[in-house]
PDB file of N, CA and C in Angstrom:
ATOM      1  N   UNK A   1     -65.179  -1.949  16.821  1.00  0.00           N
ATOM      2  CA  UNK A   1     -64.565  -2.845  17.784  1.00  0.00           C
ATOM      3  C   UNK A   1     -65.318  -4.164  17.749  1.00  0.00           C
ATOM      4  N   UNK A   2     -64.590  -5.235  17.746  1.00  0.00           N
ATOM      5  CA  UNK A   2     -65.345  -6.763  17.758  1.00  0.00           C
ATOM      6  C   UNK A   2     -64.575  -7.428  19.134  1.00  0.00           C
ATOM      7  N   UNK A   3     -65.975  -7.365  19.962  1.00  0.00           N
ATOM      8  CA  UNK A   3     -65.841  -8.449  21.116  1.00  0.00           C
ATOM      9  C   UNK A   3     -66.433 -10.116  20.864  1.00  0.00           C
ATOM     10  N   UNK A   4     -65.812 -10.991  21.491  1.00  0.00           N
ATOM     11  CA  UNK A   4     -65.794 -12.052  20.986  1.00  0.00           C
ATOM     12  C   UNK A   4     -67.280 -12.261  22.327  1.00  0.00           C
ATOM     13  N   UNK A   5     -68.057 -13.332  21.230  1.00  0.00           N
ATOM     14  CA  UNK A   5     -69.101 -13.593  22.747  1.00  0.00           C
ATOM     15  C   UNK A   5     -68.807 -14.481  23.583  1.00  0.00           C
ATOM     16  N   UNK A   6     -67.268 -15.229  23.492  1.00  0.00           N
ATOM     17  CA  UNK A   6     -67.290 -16.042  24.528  1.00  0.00           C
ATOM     18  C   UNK A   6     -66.156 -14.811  25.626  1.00  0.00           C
ATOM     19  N   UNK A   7     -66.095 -13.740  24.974  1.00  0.00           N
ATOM     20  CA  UNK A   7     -65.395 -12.868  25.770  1.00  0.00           C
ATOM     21  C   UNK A   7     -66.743 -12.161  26.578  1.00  0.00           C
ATOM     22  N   UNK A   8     -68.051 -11.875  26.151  1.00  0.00           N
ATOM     23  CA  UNK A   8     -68.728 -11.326  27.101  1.00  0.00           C
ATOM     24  C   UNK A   8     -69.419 -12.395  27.972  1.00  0.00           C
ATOM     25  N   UNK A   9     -69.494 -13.449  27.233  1.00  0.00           N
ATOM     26  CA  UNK A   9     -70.497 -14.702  28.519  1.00  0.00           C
ATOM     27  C   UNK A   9     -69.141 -15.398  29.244  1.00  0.00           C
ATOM     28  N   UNK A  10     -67.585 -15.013  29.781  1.00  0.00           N
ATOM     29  CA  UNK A  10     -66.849 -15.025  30.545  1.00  0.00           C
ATOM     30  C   UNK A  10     -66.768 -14.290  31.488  1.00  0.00           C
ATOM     31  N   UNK A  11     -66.994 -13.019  30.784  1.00  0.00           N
ATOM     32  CA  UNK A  11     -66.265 -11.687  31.637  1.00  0.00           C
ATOM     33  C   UNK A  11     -65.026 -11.393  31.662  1.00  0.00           C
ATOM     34  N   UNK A  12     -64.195 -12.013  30.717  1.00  0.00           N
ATOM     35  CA  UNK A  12     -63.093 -11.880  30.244  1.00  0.00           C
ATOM     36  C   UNK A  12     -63.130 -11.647  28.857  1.00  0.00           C
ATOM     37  N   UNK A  13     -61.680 -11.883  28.446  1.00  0.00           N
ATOM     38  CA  UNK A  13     -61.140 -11.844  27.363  1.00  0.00           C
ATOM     39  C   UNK A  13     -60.273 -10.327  26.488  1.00  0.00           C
ATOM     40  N   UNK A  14     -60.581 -10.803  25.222  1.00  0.00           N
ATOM     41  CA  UNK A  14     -59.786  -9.891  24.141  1.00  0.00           C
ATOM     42  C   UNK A  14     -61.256  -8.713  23.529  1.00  0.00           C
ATOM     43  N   UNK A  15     -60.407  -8.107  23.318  1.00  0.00           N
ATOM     44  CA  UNK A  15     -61.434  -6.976  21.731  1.00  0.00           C
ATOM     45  C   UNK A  15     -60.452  -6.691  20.844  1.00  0.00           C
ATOM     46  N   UNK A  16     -60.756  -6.663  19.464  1.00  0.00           N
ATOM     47  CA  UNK A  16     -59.778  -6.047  18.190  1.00  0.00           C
ATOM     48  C   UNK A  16     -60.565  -5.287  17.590  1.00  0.00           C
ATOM     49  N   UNK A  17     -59.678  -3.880  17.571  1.00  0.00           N
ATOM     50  CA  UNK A  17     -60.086  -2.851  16.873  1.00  0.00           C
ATOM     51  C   UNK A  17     -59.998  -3.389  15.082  1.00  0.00           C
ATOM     52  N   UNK A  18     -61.266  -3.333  14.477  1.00  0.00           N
ATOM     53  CA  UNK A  18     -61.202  -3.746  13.459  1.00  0.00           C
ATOM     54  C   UNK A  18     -60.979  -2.273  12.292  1.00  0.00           C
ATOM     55  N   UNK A  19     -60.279  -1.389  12.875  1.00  0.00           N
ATOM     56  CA  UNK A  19     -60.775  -0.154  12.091  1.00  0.00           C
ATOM     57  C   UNK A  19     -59.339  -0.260  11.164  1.00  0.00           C
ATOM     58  N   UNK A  20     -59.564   0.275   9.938  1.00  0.00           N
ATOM     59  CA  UNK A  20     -58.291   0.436   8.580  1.00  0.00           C
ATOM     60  C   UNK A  20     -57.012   1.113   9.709  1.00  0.00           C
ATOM     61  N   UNK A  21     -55.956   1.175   9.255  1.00  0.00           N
ATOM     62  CA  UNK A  21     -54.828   1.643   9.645  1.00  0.00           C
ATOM     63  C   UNK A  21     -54.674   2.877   9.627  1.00  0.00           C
ATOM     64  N   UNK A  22     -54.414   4.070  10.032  1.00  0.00           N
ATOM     65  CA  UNK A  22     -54.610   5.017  10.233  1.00  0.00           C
ATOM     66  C   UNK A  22     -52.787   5.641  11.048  1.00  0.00           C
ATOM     67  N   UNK A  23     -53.123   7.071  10.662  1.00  0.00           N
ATOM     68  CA  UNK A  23     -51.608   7.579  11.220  1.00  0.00           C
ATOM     69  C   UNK A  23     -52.113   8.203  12.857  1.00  0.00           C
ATOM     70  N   UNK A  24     -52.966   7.704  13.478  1.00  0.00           N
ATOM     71  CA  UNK A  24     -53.120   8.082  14.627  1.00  0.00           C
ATOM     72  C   UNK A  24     -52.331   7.287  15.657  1.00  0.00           C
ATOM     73  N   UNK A  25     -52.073   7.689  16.926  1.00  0.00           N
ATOM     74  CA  UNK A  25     -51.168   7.435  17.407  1.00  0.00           C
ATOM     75  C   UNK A  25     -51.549   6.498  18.751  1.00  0.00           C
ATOM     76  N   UNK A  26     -51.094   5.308  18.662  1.00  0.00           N
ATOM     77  CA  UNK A  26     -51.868   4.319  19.092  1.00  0.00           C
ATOM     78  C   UNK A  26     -51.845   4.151  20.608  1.00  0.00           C
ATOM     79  N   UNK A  27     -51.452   4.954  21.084  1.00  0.00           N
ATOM     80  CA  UNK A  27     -51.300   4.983  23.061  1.00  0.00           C
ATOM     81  C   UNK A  27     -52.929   6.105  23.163  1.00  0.00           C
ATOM     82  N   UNK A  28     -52.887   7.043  22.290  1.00  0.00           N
ATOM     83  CA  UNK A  28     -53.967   7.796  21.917  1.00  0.00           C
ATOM     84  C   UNK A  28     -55.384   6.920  21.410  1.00  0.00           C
ATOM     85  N   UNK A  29     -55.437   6.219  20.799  1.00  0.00           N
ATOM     86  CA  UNK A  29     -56.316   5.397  20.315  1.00  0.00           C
ATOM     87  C   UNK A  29     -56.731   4.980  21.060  1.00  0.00           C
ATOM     88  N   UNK A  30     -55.629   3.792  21.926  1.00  0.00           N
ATOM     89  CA  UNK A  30     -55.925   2.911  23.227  1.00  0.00           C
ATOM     90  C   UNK A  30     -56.531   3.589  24.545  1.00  0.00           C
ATOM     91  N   UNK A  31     -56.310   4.214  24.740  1.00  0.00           N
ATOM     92  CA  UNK A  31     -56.996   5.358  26.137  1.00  0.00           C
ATOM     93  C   UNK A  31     -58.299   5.862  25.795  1.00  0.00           C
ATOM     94  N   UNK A  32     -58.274   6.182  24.429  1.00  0.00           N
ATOM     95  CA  UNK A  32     -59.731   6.766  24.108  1.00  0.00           C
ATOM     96  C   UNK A  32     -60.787   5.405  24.111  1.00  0.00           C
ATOM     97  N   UNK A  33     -60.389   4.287  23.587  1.00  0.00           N
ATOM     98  CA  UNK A  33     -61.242   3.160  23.649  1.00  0.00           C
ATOM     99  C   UNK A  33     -61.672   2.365  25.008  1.00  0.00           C
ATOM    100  N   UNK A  34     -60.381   2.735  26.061  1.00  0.00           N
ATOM    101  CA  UNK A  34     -60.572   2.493  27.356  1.00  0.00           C
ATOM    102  C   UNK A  34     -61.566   2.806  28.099  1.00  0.00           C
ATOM    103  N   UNK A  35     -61.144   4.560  28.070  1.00  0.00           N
ATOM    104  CA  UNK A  35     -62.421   5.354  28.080  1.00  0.00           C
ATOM    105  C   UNK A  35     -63.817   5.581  28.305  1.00  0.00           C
ATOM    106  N   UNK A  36     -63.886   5.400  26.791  1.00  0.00           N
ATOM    107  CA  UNK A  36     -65.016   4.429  26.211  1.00  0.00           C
ATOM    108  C   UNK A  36     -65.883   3.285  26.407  1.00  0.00           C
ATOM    109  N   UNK A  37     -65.287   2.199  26.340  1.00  0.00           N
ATOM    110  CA  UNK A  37     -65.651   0.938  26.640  1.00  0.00           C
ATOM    111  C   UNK A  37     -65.350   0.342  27.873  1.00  0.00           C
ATOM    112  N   UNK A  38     -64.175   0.779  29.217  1.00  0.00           N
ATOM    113  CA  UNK A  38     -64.208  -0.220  30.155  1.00  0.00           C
ATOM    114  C   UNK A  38     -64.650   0.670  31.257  1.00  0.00           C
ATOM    115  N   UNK A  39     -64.095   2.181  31.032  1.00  0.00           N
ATOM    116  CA  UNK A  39     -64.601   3.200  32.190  1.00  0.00           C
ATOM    117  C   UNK A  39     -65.841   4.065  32.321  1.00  0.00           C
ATOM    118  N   UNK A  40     -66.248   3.401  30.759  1.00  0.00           N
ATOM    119  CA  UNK A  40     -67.651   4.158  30.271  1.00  0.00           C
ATOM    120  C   UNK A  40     -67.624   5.382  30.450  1.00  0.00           C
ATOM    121  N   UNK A  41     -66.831   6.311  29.516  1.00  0.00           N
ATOM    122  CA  UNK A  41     -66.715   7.898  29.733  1.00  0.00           C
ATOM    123  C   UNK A  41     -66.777   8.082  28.621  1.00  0.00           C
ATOM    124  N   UNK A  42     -67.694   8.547  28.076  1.00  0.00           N
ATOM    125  CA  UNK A  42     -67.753   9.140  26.262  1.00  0.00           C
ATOM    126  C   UNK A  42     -67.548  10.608  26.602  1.00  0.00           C
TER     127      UNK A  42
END
């Protein structure tokens, strides 16, 4: 995942999953990265 640093010295912004294309299913992807990164639940 690439956060932009004017996205963390805002407190806003974007992230792009920089990962190859894959047959996973992207509502699945998105929740797991949510998860992850905004609800902090590994």
């Amino acid at each position: 995942i690439r956060i932009p640093r004017v996205a963390e010295a805002e407190g806003k912004g974007y992230f792009e999953d920089r990962r190859p294309a894959s047959n996973m299913d992207p509502y699945v992807v998105t929740a797991r990265i949510i998860k992850t990164t905004i609800l902090n639940e590994a």
